[in-house]
C-alpha atoms as a PDB file:
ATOM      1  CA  UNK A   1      -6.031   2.452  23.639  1.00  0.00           C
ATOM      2  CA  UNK A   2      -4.592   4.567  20.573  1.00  0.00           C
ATOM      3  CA  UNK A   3      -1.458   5.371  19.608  1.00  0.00           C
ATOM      4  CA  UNK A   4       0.055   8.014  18.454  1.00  0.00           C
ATOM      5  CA  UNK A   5       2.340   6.957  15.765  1.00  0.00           C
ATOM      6  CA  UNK A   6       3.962   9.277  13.234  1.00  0.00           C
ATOM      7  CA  UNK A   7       5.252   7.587  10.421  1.00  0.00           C
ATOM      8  CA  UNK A   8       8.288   8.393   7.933  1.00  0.00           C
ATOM      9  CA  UNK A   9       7.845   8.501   4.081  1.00  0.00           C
ATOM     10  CA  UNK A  10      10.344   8.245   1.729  1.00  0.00           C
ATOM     11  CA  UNK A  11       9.809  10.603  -1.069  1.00  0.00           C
ATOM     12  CA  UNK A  12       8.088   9.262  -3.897  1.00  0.00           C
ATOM     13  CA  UNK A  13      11.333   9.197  -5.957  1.00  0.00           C
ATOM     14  CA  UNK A  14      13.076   7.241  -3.563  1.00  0.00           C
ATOM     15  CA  UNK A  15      10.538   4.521  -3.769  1.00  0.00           C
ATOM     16  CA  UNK A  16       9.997   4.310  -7.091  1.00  0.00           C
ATOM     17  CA  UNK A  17      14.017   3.722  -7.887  1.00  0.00           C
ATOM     18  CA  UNK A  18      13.663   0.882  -4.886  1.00  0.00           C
ATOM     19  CA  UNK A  19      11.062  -0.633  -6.756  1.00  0.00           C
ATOM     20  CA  UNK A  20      12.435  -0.433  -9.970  1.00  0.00           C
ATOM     21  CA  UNK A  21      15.697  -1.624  -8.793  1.00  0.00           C
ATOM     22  CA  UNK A  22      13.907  -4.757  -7.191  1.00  0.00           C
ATOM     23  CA  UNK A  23      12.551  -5.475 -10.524  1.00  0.00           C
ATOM     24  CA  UNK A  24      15.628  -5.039 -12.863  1.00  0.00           C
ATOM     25  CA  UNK A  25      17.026  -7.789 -10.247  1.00  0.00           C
ATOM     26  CA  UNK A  26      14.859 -10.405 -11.292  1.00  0.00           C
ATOM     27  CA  UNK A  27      15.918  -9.903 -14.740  1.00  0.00           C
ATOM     28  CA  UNK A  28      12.398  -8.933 -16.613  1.00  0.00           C
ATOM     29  CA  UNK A  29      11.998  -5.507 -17.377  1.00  0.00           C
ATOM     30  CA  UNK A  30      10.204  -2.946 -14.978  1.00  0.00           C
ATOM     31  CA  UNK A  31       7.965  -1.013 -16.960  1.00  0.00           C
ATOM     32  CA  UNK A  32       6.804  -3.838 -18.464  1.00  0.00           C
ATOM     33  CA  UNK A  33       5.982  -5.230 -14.987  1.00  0.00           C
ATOM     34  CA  UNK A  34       4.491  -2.403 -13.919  1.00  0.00           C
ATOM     35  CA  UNK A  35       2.119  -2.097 -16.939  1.00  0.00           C
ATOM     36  CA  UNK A  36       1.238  -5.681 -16.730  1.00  0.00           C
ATOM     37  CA  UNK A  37       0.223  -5.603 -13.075  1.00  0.00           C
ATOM     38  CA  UNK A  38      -1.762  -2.262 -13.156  1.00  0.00           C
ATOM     39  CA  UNK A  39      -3.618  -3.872 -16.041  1.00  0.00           C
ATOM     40  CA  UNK A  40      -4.577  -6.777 -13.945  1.00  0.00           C
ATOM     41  CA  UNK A  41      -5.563  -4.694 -11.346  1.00  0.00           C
ATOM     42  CA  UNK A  42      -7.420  -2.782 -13.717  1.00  0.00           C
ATOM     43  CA  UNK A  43      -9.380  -5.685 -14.632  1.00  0.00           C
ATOM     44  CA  UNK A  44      -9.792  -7.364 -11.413  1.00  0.00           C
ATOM     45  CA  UNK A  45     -11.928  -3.890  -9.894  1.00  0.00           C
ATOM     46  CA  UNK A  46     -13.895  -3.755 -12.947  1.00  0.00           C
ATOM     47  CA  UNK A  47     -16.928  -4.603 -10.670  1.00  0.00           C
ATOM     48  CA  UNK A  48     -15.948  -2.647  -7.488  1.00  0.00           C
ATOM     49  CA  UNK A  49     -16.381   0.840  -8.547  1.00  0.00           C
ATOM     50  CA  UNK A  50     -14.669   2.568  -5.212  1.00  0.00           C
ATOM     51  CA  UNK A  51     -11.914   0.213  -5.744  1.00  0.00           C
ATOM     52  CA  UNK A  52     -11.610   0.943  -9.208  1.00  0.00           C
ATOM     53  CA  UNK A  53     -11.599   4.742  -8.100  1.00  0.00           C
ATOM     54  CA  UNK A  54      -8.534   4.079  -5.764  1.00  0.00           C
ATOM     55  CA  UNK A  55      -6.551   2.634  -8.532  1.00  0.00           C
ATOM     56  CA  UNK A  56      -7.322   5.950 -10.507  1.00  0.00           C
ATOM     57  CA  UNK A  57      -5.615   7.892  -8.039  1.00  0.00           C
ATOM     58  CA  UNK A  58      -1.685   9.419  -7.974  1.00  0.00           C
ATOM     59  CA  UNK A  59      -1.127   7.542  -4.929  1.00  0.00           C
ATOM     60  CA  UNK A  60      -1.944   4.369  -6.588  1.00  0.00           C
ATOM     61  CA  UNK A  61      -0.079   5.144  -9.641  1.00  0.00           C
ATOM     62  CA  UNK A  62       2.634   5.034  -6.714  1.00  0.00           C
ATOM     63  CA  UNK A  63       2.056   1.829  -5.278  1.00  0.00           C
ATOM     64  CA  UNK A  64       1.269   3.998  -2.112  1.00  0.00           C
ATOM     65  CA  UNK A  65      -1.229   2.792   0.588  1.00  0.00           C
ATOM     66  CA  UNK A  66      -4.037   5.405   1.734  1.00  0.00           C
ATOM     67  CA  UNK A  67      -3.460   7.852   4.234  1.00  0.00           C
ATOM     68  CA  UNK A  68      -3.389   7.034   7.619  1.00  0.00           C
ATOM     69  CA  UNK A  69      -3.751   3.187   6.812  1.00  0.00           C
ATOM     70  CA  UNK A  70      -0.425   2.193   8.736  1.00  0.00           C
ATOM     71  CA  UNK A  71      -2.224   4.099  11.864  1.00  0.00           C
ATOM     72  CA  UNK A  72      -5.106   2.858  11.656  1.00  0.00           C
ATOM     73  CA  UNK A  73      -3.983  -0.743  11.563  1.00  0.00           C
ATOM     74  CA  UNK A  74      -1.517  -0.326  14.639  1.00  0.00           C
ATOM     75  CA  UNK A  75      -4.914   1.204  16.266  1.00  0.00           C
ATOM     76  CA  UNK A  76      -6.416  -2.070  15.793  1.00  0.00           C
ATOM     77  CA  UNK A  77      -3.695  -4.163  16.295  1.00  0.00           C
ATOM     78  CA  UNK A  78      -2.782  -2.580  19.923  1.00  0.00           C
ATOM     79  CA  UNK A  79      -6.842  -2.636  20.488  1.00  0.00           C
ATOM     80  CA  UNK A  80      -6.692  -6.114  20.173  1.00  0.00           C
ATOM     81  CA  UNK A  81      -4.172  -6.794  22.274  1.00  0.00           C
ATOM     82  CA  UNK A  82      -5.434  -4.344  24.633  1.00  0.00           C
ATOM     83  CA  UNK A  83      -8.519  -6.499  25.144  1.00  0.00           C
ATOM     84  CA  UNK A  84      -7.072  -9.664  25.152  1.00  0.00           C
ATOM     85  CA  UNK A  85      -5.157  -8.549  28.321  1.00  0.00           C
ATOM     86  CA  UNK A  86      -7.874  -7.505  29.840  1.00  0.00           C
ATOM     87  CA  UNK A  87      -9.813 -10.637  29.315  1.00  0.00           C
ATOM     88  CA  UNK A  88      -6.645 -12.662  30.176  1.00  0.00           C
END
């Protein structure tokens, strides 16, 4: 079973004001969030070099998830279920 599921993405500049705004609400300062959290990403891939190569990426700069990933998990989700019906 596969679907075909096209999915809708805000442009990057729309996402990044979200994000920001979501952070100014907690009353710390974004950019300092953001630095703070890529660093610790940074240092948790230290040892995973295609993870670390990810992170190195626009997309990652961001926060976006690969291409296709929201696909490919509905693929397996609805495979899943698929077979569990079929078994049921």
């Amino acid at each position: 079973m596969r679907a075909d599921v096209r999915t809708r993405q805000r442009p990057r500049r729309v996402r990044a004001t979200t994000l920001i705004k979501r952070l100014t609400r907690t009353g710390k300062n974004p950019e300092e969030v953001l630095r703070d959290a890529e660093a610790k990403a940074g240092e948790g891939a230290a040892g995973f070099p295609r993870l670390r190569a990810c992170l190195d990426t626009p997309a990652a700069a961001d926060n976006a998830a690969p291409d296709g990933t929201f696909v490919r998990g509905l693929e397996a989700l609805l495979d899943g279920l698929a077979a569990r019906l079929e078994t049921a």
